[in-house]
Every structure is written in C-alpha cells, then in structure tokens.
Protein backbone atom coordinates (compact mmCIF):
# COMPACT_ATOMS: atom_id res chain seq x y z
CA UNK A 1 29.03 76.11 33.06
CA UNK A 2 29.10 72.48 34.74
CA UNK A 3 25.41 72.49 35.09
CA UNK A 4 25.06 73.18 31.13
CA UNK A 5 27.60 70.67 30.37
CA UNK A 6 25.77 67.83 32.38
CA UNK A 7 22.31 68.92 31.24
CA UNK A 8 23.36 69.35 27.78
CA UNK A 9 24.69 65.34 28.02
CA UNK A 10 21.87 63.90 29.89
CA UNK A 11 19.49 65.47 27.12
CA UNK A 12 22.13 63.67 24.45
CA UNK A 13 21.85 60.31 25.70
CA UNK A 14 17.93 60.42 25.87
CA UNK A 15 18.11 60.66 22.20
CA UNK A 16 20.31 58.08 22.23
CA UNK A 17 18.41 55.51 24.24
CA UNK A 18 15.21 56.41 22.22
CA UNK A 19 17.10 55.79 18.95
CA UNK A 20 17.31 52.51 20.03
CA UNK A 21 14.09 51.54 21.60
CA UNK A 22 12.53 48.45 19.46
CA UNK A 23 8.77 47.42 20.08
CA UNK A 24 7.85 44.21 22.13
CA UNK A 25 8.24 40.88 20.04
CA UNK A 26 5.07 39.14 21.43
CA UNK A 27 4.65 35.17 21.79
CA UNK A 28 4.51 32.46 19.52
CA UNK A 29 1.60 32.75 17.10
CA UNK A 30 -1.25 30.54 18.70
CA UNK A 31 -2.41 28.28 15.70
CA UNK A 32 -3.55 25.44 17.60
CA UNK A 33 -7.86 24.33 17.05
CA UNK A 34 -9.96 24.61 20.37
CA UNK A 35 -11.22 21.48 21.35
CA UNK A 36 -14.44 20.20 23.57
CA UNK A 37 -12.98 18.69 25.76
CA UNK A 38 -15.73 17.62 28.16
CA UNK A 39 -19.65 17.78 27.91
CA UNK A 40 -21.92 18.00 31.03
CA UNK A 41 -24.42 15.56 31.88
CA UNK A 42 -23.64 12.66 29.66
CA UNK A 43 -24.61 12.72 26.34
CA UNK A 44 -28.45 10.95 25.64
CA UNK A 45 -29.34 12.21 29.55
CA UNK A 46 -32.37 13.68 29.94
CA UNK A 47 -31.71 17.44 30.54
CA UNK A 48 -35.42 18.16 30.84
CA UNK A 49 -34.16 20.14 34.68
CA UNK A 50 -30.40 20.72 34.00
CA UNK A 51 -28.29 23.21 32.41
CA UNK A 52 -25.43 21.78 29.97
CA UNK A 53 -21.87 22.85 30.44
CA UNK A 54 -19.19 22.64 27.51
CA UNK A 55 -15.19 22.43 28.75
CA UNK A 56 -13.27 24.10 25.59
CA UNK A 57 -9.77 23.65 25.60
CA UNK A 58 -8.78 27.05 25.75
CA UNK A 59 -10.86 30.45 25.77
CA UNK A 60 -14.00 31.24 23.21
CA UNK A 61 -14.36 33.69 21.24
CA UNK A 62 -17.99 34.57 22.63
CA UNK A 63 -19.48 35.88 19.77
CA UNK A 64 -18.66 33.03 17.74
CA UNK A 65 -20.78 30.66 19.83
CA UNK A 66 -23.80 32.35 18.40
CA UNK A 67 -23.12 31.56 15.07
CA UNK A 68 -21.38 28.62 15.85
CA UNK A 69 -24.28 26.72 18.07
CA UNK A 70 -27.59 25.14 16.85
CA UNK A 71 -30.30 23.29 18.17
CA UNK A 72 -32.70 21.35 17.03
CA UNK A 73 -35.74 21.62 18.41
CA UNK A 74 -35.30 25.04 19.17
CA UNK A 75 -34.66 26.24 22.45
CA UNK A 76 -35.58 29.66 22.00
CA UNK A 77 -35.49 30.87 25.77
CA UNK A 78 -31.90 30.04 27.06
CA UNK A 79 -28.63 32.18 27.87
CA UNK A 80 -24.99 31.50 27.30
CA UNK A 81 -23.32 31.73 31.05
CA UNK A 82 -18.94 31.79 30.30
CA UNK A 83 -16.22 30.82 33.14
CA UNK A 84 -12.91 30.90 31.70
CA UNK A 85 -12.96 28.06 28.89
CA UNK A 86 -16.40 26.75 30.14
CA UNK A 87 -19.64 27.52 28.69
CA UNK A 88 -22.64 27.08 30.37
CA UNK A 89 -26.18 26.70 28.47
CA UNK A 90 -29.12 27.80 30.67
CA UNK A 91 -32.74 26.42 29.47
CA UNK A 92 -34.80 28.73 30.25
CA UNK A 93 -38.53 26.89 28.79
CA UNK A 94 -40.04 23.92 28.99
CA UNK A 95 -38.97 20.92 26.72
CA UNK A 96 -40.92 19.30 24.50
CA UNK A 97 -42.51 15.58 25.88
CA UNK A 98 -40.16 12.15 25.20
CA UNK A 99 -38.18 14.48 22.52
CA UNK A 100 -34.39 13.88 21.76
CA UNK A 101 -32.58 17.37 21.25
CA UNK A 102 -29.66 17.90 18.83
CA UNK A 103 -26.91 20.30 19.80
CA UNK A 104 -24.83 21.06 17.28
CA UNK A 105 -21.24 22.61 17.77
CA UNK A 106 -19.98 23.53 14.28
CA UNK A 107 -16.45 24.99 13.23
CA UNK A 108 -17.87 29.15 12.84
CA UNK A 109 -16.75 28.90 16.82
CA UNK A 110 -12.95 30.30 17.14
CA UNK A 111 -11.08 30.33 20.15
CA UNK A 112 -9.80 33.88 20.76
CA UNK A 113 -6.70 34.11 18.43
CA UNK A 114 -9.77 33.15 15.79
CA UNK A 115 -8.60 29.57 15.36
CA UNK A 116 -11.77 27.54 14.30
CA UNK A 117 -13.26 24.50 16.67
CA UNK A 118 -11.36 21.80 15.86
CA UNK A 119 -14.37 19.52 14.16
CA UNK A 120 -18.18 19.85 14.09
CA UNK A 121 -20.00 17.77 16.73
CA UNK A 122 -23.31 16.89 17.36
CA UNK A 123 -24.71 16.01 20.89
CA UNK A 124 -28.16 14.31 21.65
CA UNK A 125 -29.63 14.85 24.89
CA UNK A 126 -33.34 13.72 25.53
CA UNK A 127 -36.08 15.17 27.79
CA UNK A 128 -38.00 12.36 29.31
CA UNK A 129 -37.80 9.11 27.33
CA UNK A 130 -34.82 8.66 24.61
CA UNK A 131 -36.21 7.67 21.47
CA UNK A 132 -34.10 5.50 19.57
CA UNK A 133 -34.85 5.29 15.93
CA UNK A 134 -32.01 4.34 13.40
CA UNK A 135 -31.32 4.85 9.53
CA UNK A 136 -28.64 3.06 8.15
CA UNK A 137 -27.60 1.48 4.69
CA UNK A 138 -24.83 1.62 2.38
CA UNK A 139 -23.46 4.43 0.15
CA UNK A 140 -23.49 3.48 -3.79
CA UNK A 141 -21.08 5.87 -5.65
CA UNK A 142 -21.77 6.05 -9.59
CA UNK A 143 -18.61 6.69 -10.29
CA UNK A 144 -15.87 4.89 -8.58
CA UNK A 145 -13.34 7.64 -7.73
CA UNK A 146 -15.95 9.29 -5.40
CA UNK A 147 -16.06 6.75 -3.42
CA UNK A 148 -12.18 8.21 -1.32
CA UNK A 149 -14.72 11.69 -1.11
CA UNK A 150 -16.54 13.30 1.80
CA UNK A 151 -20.53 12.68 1.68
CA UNK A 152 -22.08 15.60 2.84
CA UNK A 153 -25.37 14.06 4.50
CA UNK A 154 -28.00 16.61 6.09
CA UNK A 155 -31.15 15.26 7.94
CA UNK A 156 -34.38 17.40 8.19
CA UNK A 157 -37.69 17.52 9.01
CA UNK A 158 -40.85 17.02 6.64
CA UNK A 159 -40.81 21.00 6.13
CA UNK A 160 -37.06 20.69 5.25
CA UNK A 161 -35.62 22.05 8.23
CA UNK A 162 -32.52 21.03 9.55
CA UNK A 163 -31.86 18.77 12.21
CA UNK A 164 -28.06 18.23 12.14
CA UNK A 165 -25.64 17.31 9.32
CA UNK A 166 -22.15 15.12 9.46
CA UNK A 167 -19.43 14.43 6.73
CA UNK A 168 -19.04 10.66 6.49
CA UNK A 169 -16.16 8.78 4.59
CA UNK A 170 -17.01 5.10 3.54
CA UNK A 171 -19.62 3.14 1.73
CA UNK A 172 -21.84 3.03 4.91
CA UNK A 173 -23.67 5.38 7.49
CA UNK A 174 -25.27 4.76 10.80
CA UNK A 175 -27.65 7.38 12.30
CA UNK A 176 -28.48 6.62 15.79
CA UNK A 177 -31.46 8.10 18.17
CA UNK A 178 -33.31 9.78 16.17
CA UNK A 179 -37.25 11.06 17.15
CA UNK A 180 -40.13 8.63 16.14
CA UNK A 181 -40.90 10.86 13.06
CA UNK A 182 -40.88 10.96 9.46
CA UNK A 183 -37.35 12.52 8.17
CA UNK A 184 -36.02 13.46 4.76
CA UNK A 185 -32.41 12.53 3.86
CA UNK A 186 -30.38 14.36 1.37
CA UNK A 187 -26.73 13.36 0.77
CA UNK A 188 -24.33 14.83 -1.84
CA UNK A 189 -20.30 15.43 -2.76
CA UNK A 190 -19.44 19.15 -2.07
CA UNK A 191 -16.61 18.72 -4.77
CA UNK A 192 -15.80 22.92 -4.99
CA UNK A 193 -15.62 22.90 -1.46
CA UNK A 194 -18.75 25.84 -1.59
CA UNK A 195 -20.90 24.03 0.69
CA UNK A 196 -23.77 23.08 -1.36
CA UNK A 197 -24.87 21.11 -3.98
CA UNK A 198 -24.14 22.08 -7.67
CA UNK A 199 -26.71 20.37 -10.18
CA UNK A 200 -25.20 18.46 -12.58
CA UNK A 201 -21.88 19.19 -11.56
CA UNK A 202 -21.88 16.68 -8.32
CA UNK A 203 -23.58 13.63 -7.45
CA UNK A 204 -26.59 13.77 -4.90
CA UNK A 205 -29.00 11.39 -3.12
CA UNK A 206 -32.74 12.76 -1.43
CA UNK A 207 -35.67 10.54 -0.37
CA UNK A 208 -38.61 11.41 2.38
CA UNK A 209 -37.59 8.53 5.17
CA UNK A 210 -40.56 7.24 7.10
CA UNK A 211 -41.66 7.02 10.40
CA UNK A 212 -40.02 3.93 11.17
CA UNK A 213 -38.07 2.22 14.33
CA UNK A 214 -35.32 0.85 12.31
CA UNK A 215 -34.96 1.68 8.52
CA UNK A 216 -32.24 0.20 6.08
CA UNK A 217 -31.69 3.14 3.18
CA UNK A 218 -29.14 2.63 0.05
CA UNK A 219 -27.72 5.99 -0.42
CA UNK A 220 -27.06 5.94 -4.57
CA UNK A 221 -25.14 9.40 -5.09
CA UNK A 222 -25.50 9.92 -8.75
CA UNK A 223 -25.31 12.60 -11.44
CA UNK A 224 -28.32 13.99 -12.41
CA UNK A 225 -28.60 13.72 -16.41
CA UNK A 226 -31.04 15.29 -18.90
CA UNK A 227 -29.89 14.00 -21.88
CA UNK A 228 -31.97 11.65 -23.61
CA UNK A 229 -31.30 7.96 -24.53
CA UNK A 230 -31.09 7.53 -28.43
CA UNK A 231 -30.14 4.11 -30.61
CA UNK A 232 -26.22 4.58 -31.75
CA UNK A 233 -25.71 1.80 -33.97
CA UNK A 234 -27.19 -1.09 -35.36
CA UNK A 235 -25.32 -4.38 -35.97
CA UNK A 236 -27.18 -7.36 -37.99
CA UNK A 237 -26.04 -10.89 -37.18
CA UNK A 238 -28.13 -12.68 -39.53
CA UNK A 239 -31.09 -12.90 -41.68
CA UNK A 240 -33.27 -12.91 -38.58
CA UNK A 241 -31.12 -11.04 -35.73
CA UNK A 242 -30.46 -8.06 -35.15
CA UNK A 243 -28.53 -5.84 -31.94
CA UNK A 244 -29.04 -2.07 -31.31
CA UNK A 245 -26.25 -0.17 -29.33
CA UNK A 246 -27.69 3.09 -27.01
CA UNK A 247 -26.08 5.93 -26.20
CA UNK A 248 -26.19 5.13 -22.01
CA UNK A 249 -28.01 2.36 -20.52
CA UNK A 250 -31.46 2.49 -21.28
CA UNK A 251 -33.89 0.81 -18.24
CA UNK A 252 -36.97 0.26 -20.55
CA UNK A 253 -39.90 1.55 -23.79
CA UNK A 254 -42.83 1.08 -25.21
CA UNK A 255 -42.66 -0.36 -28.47
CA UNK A 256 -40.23 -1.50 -31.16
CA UNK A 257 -41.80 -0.88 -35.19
CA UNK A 258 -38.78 -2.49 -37.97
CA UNK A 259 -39.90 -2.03 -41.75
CA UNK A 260 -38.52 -1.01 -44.84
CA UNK A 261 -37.42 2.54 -45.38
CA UNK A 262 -38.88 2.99 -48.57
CA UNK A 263 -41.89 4.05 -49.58
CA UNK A 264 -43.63 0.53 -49.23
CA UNK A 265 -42.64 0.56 -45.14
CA UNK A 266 -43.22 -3.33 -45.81
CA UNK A 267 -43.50 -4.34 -41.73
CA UNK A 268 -40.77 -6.78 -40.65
CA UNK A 269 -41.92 -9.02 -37.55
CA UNK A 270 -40.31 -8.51 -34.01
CA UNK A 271 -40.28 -12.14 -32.95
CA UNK A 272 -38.41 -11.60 -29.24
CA UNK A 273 -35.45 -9.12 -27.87
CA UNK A 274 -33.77 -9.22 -24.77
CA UNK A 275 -32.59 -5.47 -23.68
CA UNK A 276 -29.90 -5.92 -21.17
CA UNK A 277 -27.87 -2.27 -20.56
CA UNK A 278 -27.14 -0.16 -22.99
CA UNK A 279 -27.84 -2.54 -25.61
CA UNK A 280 -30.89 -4.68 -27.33
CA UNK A 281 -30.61 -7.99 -29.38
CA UNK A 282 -34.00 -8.40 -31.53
CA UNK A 283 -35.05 -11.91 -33.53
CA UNK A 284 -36.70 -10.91 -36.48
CA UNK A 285 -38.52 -12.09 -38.92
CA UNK A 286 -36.31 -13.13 -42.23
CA UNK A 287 -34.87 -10.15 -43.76
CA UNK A 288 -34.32 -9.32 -47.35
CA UNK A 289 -31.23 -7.30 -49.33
CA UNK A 290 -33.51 -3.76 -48.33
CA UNK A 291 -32.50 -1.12 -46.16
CA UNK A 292 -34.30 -0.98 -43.01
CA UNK A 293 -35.94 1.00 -40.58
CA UNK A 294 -35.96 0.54 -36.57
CA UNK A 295 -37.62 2.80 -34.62
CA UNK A 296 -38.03 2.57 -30.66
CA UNK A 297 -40.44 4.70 -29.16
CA UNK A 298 -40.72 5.35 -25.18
CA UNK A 299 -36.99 5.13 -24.57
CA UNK A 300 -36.53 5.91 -20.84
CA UNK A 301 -32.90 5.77 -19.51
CA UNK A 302 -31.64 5.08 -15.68
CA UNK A 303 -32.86 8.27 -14.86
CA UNK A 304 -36.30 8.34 -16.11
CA UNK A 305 -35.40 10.59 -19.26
CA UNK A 306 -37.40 9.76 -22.01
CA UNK A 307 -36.85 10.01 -25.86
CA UNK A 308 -40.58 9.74 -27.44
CA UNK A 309 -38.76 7.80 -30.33
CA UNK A 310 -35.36 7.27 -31.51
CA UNK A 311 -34.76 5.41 -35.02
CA UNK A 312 -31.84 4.46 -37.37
CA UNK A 313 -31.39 2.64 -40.48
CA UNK A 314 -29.37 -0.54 -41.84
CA UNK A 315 -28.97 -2.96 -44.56
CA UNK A 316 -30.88 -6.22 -44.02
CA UNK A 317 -28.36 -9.57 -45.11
CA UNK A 318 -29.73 -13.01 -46.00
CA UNK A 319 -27.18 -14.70 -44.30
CA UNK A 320 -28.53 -17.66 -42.26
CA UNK A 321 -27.50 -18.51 -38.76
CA UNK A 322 -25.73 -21.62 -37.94
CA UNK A 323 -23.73 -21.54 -35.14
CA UNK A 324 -25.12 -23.39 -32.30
CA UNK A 325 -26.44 -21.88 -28.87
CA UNK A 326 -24.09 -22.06 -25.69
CA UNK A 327 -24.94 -21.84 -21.91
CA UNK A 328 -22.86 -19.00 -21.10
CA UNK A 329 -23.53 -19.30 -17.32
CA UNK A 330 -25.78 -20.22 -14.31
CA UNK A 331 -26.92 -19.68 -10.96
CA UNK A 332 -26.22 -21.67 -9.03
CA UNK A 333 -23.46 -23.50 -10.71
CA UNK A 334 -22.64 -26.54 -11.60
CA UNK A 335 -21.80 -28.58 -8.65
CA UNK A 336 -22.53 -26.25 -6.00
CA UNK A 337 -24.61 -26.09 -2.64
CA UNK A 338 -27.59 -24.05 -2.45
CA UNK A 339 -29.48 -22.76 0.73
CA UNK A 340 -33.06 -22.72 -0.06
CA UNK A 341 -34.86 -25.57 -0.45
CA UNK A 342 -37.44 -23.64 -3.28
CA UNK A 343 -34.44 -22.50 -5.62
CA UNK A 344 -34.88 -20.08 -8.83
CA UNK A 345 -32.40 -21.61 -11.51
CA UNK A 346 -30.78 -19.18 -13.91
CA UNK A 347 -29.53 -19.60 -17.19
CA UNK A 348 -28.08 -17.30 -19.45
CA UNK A 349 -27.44 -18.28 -23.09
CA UNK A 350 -25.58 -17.01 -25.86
CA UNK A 351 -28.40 -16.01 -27.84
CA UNK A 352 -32.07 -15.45 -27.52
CA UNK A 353 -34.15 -19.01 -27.22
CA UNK A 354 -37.63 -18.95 -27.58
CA UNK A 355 -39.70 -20.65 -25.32
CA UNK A 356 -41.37 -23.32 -27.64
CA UNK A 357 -37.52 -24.17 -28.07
CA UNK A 358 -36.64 -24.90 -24.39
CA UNK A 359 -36.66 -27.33 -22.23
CA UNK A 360 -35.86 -28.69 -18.82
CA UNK A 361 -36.10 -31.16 -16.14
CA UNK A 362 -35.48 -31.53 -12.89
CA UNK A 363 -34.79 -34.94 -11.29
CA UNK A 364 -33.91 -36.02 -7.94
CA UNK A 365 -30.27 -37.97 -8.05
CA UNK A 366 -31.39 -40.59 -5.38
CA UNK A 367 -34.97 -41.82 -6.09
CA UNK A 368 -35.33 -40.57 -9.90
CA UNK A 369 -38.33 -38.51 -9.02
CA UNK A 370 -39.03 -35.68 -11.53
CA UNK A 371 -39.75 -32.42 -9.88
CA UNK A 372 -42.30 -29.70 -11.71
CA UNK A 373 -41.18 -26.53 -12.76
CA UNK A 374 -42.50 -22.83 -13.92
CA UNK A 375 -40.90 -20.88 -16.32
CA UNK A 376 -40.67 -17.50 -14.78
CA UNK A 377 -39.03 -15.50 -17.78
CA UNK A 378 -38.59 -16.67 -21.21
CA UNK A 379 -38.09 -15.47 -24.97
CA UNK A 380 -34.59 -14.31 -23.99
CA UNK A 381 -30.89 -14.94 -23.34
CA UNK A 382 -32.00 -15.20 -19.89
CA UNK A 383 -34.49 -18.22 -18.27
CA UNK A 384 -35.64 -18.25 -14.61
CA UNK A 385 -37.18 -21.30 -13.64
CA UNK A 386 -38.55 -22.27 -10.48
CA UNK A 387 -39.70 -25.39 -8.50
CA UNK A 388 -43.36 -26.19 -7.94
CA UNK A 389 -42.42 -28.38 -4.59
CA UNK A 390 -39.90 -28.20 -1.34
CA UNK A 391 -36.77 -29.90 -2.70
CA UNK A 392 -35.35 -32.60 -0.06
CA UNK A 393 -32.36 -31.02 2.28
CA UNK A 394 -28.73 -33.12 1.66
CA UNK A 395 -30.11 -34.85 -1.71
CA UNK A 396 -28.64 -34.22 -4.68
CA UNK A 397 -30.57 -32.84 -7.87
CA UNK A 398 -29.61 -32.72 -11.80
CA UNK A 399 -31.34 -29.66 -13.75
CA UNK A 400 -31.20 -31.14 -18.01
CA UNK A 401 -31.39 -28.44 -20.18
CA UNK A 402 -32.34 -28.62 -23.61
CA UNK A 403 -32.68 -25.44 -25.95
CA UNK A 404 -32.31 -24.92 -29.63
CA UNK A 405 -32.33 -21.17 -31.21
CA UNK A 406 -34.55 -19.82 -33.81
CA UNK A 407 -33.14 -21.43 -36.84
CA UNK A 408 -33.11 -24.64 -34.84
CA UNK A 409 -29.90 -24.58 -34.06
CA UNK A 410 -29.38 -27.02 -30.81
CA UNK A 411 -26.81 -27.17 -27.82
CA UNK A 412 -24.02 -29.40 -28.84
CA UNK A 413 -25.39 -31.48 -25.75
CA UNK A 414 -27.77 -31.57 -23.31
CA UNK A 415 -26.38 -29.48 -20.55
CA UNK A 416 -26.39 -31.17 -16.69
CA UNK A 417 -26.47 -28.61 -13.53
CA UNK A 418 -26.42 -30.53 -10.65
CA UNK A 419 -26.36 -29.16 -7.01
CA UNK A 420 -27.72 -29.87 -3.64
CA UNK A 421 -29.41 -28.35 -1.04
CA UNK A 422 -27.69 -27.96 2.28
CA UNK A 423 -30.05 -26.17 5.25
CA UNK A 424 -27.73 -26.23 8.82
C-alpha cells in the first residue's frame, strides 16, 4: 500500500514540474552591421602572387559573399577559403598585365543573424604597375533641393559593363586609379529608393569619358524633358520693339518672319533681337495700328527639343520710344583690377544698340595713347569688345562709351570704365 502511495505521488509531481516547464529565453537580438575590419596586403599592392584576406567583424553568412562580392576584371578561377570571421580569396589564374582590379564588397553580404555589411566598399589592388588615371569635376544639380541627395554614380566599360559604383553626397567627385582606358560615366538620383533610374521622373547625367591621364568632367544631373519650347506671350514696347516670352528657356532657332495677319501678310522688318533665356527682345521696323503675326521657326530648348515653328499674334502701337539707353552693368567694373593684360570688356545695356550707334575708346590714363579695339558681338543688349595690343601691367586705362538706341535716343552721358591691370 506504501509503495502505491509513493509511486502514485512521484507520478503527481512529474505533472507538476512539466506544467511548469517554460522554453529557453535566448540572448539579446544581434542587430549590430558586420564590418571589414582589416584588408590583406594593402590596398593598390600588386597581388599579381598573393591571396587577399578580409577580417569581418563578426561571422559571414557564406552564401552571401557570393552575391555580395564583385570583381572587376573578372577573376573567374578563384575560391573563397573561411576561418572564423576571416575570408580568404584564392586567385587561382593569371592576372591581366599593369591592370588595376576592383573588388567590390557590397551590402547583399549579412553576417549570420542576416544583418547586412555595414557599407559598400570598393578595393583596388593592381597586378604589376598601378595605373593612376583620375576623373573628377563638380556636380551641377538643376534643381536646387537635390543638391542634400545621394548621386548614384556607376563607372563602366565601353561595352557598358560595370566596373564599380559609389553613392557620393556633395557638389564634387574624385575617382582615383583608374586603368588607362576609355570609360563611360553615368550618374543619377535614385529618388524611390528602387535602385535605378526612372526617366523623367529623376535627374541623370551619362557621357563616354576618354582615355585620358587626368580628366576634369561637370556632372549636370538634369531632367530629361520632351516638351517642346513654344512663344507664350508677346509684349510691344514701342512702335519699333517688341519682346516674346517662351514657355522654358529656349538655347537657339532658325529664323524669325513678323507680318500682318491679314490677308495682305505685309512683311514687317526684323532689324536686331537679342534672345537671352526664356525670353527675346526684337527691333522692328515701324509698326502700324494692325494686328500682327510672329512666327519663330527652329525653336530648340536646353535640351535640344525642337518646335519646327511656334507663332502668336498682337496689336502693333505707334507709340515712339523716348526714353534714353542705360548701362545696366559691366565686366570688369568700374574701378576695378583686372588680371590679363588682353581684357574682353562687357557691357550690357538696357536695350538693344545697334552697332552703327556705338562707340568706344580706349585710352591709356598716363601717356594718352589710344588703344585699338574689335567689336566681338554687337546688335544687342550685350557688347564684347576686345583689345588689339598687350595693355601695360600697373597703368591705369579709361574705356568711353558712347551708344544711342534705334530712335536715337543717347546715354545721358558718356559713360567712363576705368580699371587697371595688375599681373604679380
């Protein structure tokens, strides 16, 4: 009866204990990145007879570091060798002659818990001579609040094959030891985060780079646009001028035809325009009370679209102009120091001149001699002039300008720029 008693409570407090058995806790969740922290020989050694052996800072997933690694050249005969947290890279070919090799260690490597490498890097290693070829420049942004964003840049070969690709933040790059051969360059704003360029949707940059030691290259990430410039609005200022508004900034076209948009199409004379941005002032010949017709034919915008012809109409006035011309600004200015001693003066008026109605001078301060000059653009708002002779270093020169406008209108005075040239 005992025996019953004690086997009946030792089976009782089995089912007991077991009632209460909970399952193991575990650690801490592991959510820190793997690092590299070490890289064996030196980066830009020649490896042309070694192996290369990566320190992680914790254990590799080892699957991941076939996805995760790329080289460029190839390296098709090699094997992965592991140790704990260090990878070891066995070449198992012959390298290519005075060749710099990329090795690429993007983020598709986790660690074991399947925590992602920390940050892509790129290693360059060389077998026999390190070639050192550079591209750098500066990063134009069309618009303005790009320019806190991530450029995607990606550098390939001729055939478009990749040799590495970086994320750079800034308004300038740097790429460093790169093989004596041509490249091409693409750049562009992964703004959805989908890794790869969306037309129209982000901005983007490619040119063919050539085979050059050191290369400067202006990145200019812009939209790409395939809408067509057309004429907005027309504004007449007188009897004789005239200024179009465009729909974006138009960069040039073929030919300007004004006339009456009656039946007649009586011709009215395009005497000189100046197209500056998205707009284009025209001098004209003398208008009557008739509606008009402009039509611009060729229209090619920023971005090399091209409207065949864009028109509109307006009223003509017989208002005369009589407000004089004004030097709105010029380079250099008035009173400064210049370091060239064959200077380009530029002026910019308020108005078109033409050229029959301009005139300068150039005279050196000290002796009185007159220097000759070239006009290198005229009929316009804008003049370029330039010297036909080496100006004198530490004298002082006075530019007089005199201009008048179409209807003869003149500068309140003739107009002074003096400055002086100044060569350390």
């Amino acid at each position: 009866m005992k025996r019953i008693i004690l086997i009946s409570f030792f089976v009782l407090f089995l089912i007991i204990s077991c009632g209460h058995k909970k399952k193991p806790t575990g650690g801490k969740k592991d959510t820190e990145n793997p690092t590299i922290l070490a890289i064996t020989p030196d980066e830009f050694s020649d490896i042309s007879d070694q192996d290369i052996e990566v320190v992680f800072s914790k254990p590799i997933d080892r699957t991941s570091i076939f996805s995760g690694t790329y080289i460029y050249p190839p390296i098709l005969k090699k094997k992965f060798k592991w140790d704990k947290n260090i990878l070891k890279i066995k070449i198992l070919e012959d390298l290519e002659k005075n060749t710099n090799y990329f090795f690429t260690f993007s983020r598709k490597i986790k660690g074991e818990h399947k925590n992602e490498l920390d940050k892509k890097t790129v290693f360059i290693f060389s077998s026999g001579k390190l070639n050192e070829n550079r591209i750098s420049g500066n990063i134009d942004f069309e618009e303005k609040e790009d320019s806190s964003e991530l450029v995607k840049f990606k550098l390939m070969t001729p055939d478009s094959t990749e040799i590495f690709s970086k994320e750079i933040k800034g308004n300038a790059f740097t790429f460093d030891n790169l093989n004596d051969v041509e490249h091409i360059l693409e750049a562009f704003i992964d703004k959805n985060n989908n890794n790869k360029y969306d037309y129209e949707k982000e901005p983007y940059f490619h040119t063919i780079i050539p085979n050059q030691q050191i290369l400067s290259v202006n990145v200019e990430l812009i939209y790409a646009d395939t809408l067509k410039p057309e004429i907005k609005s027309a504004k007449v200022l007188w009897d004789n001028q005239l200024k179009l508004k465009f729909s974006e900034e138009v960069k040039l076209f073929s030919e300007i035809q004004i006339s009456s948009s009656d039946s007649m199409e009586i011709p009215l004379e395009v005497v000189a325009f100046s197209l500056k941005d998205a707009e284009i002032s025209i001098i004209t010949g003398k208008m009557d009370t008739l509606k008009y017709k402009v039509i611009l034919k060729g229209l090619e915008d920023r971005k090399s679209n091209i409207a065949d012809e864009s028109y509109i109409l307006f009223d003509g006035i017989t208002v005369c102009d009589t407000i004089a011309p004004s030097i709105v600004s010029t380079i250099p200015r008035n009173g400064s120091t210049i370091s060239t001693l064959y200077p380009e003066i530029t002026i910019l008026f308020s108005e078109i001149i033409l050229k029959d109605n301009f005139h300068v001078s150039l005279v050196e301060v000290e002796t009185g001699r007159k220097i000759e000059s070239e006009i290198l653009k005229s009929d316009s708002d804008e003049y370029r002039i330039k010297f036909k002779e080496s100006l004198v270093n530490y004298s002082s020169y006075r530019c007089l300008i005199n201009a008048s406008d179409a209807e003869n209108n003149e500068l309140e005075r003739e107009y002074e720029l003096n400055f002086i040239p100044i060569i350390r």
